[in-house]
PDB file of N, CA and C in Angstrom:
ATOM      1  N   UNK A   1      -4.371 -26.163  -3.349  1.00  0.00           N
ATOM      2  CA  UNK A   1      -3.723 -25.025  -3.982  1.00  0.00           C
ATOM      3  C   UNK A   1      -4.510 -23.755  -3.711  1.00  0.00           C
ATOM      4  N   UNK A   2      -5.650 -23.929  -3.759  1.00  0.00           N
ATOM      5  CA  UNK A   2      -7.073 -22.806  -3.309  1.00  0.00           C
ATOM      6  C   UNK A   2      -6.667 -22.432  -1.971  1.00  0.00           C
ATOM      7  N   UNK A   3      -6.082 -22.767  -0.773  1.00  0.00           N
ATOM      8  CA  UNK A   3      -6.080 -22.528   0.157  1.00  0.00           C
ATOM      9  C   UNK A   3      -4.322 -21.584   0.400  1.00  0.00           C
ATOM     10  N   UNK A   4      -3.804 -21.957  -0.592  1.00  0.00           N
ATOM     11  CA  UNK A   4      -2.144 -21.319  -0.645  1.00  0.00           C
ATOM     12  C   UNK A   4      -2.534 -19.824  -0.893  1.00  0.00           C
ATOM     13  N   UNK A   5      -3.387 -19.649  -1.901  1.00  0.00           N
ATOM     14  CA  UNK A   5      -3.617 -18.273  -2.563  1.00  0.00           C
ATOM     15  C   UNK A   5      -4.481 -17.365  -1.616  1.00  0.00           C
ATOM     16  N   UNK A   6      -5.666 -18.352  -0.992  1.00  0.00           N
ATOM     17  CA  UNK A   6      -5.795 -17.343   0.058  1.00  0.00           C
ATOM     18  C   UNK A   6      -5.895 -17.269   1.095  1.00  0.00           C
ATOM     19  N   UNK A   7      -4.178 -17.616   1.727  1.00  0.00           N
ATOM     20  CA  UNK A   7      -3.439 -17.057   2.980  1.00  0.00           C
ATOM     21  C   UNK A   7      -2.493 -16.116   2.405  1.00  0.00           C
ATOM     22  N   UNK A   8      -2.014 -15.798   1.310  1.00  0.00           N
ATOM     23  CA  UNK A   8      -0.907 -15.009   0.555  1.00  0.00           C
ATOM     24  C   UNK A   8      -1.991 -13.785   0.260  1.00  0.00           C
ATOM     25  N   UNK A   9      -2.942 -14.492  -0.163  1.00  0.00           N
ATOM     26  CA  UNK A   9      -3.734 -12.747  -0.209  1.00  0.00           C
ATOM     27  C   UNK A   9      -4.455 -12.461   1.158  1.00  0.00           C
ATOM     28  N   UNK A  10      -4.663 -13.048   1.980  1.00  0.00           N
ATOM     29  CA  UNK A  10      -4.952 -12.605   2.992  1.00  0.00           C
ATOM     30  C   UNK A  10      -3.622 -11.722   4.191  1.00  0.00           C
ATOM     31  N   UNK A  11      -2.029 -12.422   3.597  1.00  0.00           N
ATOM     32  CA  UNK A  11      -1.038 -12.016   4.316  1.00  0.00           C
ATOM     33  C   UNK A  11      -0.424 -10.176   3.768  1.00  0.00           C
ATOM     34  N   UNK A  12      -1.043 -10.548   2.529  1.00  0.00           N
ATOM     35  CA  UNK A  12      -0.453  -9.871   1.422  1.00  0.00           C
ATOM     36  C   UNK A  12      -1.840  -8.440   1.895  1.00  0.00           C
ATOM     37  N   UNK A  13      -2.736  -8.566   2.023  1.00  0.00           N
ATOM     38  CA  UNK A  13      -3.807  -7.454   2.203  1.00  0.00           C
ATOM     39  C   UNK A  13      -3.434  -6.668   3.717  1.00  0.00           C
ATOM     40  N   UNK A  14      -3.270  -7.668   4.916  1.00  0.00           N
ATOM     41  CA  UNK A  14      -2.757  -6.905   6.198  1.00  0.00           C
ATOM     42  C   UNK A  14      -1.575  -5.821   5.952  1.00  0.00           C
ATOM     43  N   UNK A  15      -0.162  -6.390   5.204  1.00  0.00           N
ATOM     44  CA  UNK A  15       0.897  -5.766   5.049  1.00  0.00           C
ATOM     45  C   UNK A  15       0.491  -4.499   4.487  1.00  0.00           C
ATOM     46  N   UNK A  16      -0.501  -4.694   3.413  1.00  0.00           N
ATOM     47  CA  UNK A  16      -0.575  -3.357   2.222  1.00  0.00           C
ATOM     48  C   UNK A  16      -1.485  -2.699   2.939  1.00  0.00           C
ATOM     49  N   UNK A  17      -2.769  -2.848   4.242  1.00  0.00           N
ATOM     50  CA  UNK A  17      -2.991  -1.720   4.892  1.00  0.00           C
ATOM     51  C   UNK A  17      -2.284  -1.318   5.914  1.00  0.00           C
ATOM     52  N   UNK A  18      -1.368  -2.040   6.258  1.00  0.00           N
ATOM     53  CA  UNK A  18      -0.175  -1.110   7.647  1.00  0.00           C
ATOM     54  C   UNK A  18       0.310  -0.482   6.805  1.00  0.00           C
ATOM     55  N   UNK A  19       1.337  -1.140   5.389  1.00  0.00           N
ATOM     56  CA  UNK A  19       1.785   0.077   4.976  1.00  0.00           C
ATOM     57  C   UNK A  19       1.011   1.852   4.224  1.00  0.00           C
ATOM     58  N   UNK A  20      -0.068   1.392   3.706  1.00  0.00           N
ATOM     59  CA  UNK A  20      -1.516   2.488   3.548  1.00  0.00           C
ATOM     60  C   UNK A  20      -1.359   3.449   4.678  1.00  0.00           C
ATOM     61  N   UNK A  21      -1.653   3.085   5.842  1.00  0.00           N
ATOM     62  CA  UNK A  21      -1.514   3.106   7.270  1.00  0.00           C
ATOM     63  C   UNK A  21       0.024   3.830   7.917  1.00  0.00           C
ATOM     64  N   UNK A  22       0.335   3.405   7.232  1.00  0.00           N
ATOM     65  CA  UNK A  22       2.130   4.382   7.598  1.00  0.00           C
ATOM     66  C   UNK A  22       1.949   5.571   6.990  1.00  0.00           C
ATOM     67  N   UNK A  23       1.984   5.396   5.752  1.00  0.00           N
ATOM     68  CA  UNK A  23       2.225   6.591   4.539  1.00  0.00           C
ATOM     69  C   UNK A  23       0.961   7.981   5.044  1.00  0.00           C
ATOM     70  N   UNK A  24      -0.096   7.669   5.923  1.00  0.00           N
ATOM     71  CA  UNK A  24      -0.806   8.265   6.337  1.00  0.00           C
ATOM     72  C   UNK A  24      -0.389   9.135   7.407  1.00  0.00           C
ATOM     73  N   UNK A  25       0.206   8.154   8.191  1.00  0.00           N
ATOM     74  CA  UNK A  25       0.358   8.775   9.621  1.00  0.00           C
ATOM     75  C   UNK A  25       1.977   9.793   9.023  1.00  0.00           C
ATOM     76  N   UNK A  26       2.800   9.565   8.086  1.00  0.00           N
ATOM     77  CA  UNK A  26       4.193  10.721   7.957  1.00  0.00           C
ATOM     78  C   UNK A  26       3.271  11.615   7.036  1.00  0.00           C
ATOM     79  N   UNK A  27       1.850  11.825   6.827  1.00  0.00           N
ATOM     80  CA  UNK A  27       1.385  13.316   6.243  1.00  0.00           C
ATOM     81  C   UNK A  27       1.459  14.233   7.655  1.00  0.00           C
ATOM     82  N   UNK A  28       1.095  15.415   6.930  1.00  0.00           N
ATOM     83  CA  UNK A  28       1.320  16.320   7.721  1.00  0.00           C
ATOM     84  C   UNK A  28       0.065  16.722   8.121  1.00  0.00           C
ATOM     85  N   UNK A  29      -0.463  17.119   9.784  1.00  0.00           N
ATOM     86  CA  UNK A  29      -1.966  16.938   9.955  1.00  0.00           C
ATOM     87  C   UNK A  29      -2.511  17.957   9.883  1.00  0.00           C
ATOM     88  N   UNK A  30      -2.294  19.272   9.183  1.00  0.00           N
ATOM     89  CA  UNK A  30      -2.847  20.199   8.777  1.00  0.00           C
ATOM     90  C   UNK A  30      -3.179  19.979   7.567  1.00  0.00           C
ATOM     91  N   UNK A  31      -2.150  19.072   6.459  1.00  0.00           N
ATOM     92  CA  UNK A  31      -3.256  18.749   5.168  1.00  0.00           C
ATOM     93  C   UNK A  31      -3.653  17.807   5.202  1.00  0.00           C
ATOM     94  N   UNK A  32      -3.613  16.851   6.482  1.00  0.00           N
ATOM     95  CA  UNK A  32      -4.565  15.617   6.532  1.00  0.00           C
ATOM     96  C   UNK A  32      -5.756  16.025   6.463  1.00  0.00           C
ATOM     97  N   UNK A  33      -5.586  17.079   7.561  1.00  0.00           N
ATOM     98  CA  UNK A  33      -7.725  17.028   7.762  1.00  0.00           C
ATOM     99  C   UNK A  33      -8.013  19.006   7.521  1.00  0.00           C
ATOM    100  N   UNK A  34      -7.627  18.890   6.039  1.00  0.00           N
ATOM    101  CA  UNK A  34      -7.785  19.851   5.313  1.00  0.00           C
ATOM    102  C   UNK A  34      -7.446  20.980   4.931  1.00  0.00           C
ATOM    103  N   UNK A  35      -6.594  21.394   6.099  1.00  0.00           N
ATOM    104  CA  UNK A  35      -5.881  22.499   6.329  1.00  0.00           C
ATOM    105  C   UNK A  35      -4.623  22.919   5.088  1.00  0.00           C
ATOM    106  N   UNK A  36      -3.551  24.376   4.220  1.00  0.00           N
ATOM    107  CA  UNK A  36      -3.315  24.075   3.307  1.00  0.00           C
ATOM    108  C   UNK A  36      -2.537  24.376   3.549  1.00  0.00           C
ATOM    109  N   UNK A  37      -1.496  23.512   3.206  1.00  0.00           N
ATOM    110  CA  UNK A  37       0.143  23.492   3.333  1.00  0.00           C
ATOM    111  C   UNK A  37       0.847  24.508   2.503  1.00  0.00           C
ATOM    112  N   UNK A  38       2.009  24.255   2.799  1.00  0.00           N
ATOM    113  CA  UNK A  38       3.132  25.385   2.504  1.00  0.00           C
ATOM    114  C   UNK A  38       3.053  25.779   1.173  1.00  0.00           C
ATOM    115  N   UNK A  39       3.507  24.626   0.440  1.00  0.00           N
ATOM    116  CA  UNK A  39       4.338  23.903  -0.687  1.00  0.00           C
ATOM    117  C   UNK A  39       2.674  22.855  -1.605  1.00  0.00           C
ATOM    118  N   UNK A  40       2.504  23.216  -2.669  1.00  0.00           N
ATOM    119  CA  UNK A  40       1.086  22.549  -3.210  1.00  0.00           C
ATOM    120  C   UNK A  40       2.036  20.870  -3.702  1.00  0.00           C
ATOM    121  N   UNK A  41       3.044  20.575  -4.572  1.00  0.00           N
ATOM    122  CA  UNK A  41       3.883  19.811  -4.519  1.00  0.00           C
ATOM    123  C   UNK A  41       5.238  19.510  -3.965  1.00  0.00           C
ATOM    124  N   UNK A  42       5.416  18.343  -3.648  1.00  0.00           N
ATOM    125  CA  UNK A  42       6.389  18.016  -2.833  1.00  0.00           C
ATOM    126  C   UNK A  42       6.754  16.521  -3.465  1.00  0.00           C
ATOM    127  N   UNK A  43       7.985  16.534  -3.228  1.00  0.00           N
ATOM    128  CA  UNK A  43       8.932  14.976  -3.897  1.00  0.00           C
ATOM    129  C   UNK A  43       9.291  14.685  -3.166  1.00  0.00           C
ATOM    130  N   UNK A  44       8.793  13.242  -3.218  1.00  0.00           N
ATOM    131  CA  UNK A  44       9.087  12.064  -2.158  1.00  0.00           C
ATOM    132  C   UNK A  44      10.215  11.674  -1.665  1.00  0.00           C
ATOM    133  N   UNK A  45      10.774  11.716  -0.522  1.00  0.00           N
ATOM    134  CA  UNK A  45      12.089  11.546  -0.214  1.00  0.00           C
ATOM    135  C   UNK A  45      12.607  10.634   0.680  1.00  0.00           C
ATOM    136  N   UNK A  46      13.321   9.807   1.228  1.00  0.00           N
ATOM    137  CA  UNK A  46      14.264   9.504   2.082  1.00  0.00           C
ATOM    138  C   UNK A  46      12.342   7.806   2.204  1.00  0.00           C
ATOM    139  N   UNK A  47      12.457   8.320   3.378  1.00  0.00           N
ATOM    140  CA  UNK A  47      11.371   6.613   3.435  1.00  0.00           C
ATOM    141  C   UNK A  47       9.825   7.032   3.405  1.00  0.00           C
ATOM    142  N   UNK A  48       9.524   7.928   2.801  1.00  0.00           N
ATOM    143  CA  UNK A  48       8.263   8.043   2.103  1.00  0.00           C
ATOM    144  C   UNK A  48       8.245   7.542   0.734  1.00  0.00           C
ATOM    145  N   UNK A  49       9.729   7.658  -0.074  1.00  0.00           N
ATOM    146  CA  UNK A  49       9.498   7.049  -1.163  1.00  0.00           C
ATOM    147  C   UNK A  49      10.063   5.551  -1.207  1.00  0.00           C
ATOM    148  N   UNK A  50      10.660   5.513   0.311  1.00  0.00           N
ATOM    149  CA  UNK A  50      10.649   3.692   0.091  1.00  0.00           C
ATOM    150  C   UNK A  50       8.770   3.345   0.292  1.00  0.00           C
ATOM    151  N   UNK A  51       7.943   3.719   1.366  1.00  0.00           N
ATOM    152  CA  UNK A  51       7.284   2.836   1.629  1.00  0.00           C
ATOM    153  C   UNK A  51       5.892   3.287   0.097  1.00  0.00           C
ATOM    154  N   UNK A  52       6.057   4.403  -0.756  1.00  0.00           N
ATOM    155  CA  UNK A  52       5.362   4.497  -2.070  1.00  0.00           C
ATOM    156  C   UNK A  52       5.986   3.238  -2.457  1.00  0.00           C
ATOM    157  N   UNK A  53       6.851   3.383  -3.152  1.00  0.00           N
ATOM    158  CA  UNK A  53       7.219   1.821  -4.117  1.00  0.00           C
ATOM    159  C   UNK A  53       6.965   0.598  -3.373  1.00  0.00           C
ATOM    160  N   UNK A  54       7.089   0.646  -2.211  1.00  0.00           N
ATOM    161  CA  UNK A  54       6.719  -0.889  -1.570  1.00  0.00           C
ATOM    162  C   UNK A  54       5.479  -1.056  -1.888  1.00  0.00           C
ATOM    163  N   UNK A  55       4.564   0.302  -1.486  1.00  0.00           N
ATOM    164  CA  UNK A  55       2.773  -0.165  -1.420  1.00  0.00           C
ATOM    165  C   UNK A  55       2.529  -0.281  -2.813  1.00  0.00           C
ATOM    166  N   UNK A  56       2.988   0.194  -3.727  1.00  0.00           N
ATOM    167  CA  UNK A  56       2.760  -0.344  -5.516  1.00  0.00           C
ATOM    168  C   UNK A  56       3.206  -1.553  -5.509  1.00  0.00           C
ATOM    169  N   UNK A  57       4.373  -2.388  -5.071  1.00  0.00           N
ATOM    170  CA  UNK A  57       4.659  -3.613  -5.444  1.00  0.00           C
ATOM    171  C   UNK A  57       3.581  -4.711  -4.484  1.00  0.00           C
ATOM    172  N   UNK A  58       3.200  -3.999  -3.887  1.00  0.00           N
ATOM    173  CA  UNK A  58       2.550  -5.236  -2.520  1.00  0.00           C
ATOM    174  C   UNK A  58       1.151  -5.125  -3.316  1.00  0.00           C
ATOM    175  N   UNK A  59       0.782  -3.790  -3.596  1.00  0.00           N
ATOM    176  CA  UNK A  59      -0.728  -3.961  -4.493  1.00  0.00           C
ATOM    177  C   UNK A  59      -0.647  -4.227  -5.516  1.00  0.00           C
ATOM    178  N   UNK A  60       0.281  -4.320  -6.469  1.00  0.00           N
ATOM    179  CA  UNK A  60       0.804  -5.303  -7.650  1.00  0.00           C
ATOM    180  C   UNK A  60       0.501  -6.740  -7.168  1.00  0.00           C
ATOM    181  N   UNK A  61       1.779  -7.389  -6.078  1.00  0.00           N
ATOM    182  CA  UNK A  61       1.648  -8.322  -6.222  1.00  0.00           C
ATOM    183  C   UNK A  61       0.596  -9.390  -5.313  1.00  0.00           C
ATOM    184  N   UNK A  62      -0.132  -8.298  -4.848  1.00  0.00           N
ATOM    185  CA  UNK A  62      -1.828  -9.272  -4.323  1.00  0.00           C
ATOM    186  C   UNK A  62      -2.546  -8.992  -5.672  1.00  0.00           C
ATOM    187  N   UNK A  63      -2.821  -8.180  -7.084  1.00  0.00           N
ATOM    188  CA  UNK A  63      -3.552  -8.437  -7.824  1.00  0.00           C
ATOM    189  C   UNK A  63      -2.903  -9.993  -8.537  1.00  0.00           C
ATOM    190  N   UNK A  64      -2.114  -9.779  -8.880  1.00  0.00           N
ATOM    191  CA  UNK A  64      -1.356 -11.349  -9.444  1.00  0.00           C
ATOM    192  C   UNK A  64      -1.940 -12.326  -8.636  1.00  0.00           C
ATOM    193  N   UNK A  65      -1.599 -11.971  -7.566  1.00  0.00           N
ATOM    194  CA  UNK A  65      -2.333 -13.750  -6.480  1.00  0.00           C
ATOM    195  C   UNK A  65      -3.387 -13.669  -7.025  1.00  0.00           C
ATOM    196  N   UNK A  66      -4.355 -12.270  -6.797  1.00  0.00           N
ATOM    197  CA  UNK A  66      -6.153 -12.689  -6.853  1.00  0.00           C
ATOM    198  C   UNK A  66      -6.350 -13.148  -8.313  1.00  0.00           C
ATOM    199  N   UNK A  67      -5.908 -12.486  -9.217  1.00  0.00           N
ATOM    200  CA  UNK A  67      -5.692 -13.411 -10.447  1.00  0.00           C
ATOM    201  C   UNK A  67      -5.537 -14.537 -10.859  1.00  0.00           C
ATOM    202  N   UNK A  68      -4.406 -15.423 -10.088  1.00  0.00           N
ATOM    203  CA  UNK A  68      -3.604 -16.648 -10.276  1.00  0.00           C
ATOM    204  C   UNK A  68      -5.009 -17.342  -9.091  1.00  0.00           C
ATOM    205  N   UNK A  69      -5.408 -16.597  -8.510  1.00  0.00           N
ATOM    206  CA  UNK A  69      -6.187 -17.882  -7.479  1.00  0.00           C
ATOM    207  C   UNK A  69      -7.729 -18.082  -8.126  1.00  0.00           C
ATOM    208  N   UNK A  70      -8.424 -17.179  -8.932  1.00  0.00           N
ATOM    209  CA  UNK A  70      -9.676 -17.287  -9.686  1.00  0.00           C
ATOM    210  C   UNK A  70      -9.294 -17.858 -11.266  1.00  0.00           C
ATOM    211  N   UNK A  71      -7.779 -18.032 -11.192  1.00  0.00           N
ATOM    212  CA  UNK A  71      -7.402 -18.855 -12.603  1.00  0.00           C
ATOM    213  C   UNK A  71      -7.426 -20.736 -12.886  1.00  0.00           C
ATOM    214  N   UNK A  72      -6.810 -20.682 -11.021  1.00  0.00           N
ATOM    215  CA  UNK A  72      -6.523 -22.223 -10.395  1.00  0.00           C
ATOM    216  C   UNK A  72      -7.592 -22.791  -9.306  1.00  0.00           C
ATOM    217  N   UNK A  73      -8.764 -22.259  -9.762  1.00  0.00           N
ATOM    218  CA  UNK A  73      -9.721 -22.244  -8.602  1.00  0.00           C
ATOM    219  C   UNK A  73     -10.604 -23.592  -9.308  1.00  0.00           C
TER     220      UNK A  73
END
């Protein structure tokens, strides 16, 4: 059972830094690397706010695994 939990958190950690990794690369690279944008806030739209809610549910649901696997360990 020790070995189920960590390939799911190991599958579950790759996904949540590509998606980390996405959400990075659609900033804009003048306020990436410091430079100051137009607009100080901005609302998430169209698939920036799909891949926000994905990376909350994927880092949600690897804390549950790491949980459930130091529970059944």
């Amino acid at each position: 059972m020790g070995s189920g939990f960590q390939a799911a958190q190991v599958v579950l950690a790759v996904i949540l830094i590509g998606v980390v990794l996405l959400q990075v690369r659609n900033a804009g690279v003048g306020s990436a690397l410091g430079g100051s944008d137009s607009s100080f806030f901005a609302s998430r739209r169209g698939i920036d706010r799909v891949l926000f809610n994905f990376t909350i549910g994927i880092s949600a649901l690897f804390f549950l695994v790491s949980v459930l696997a130091v529970r059944f360990q």
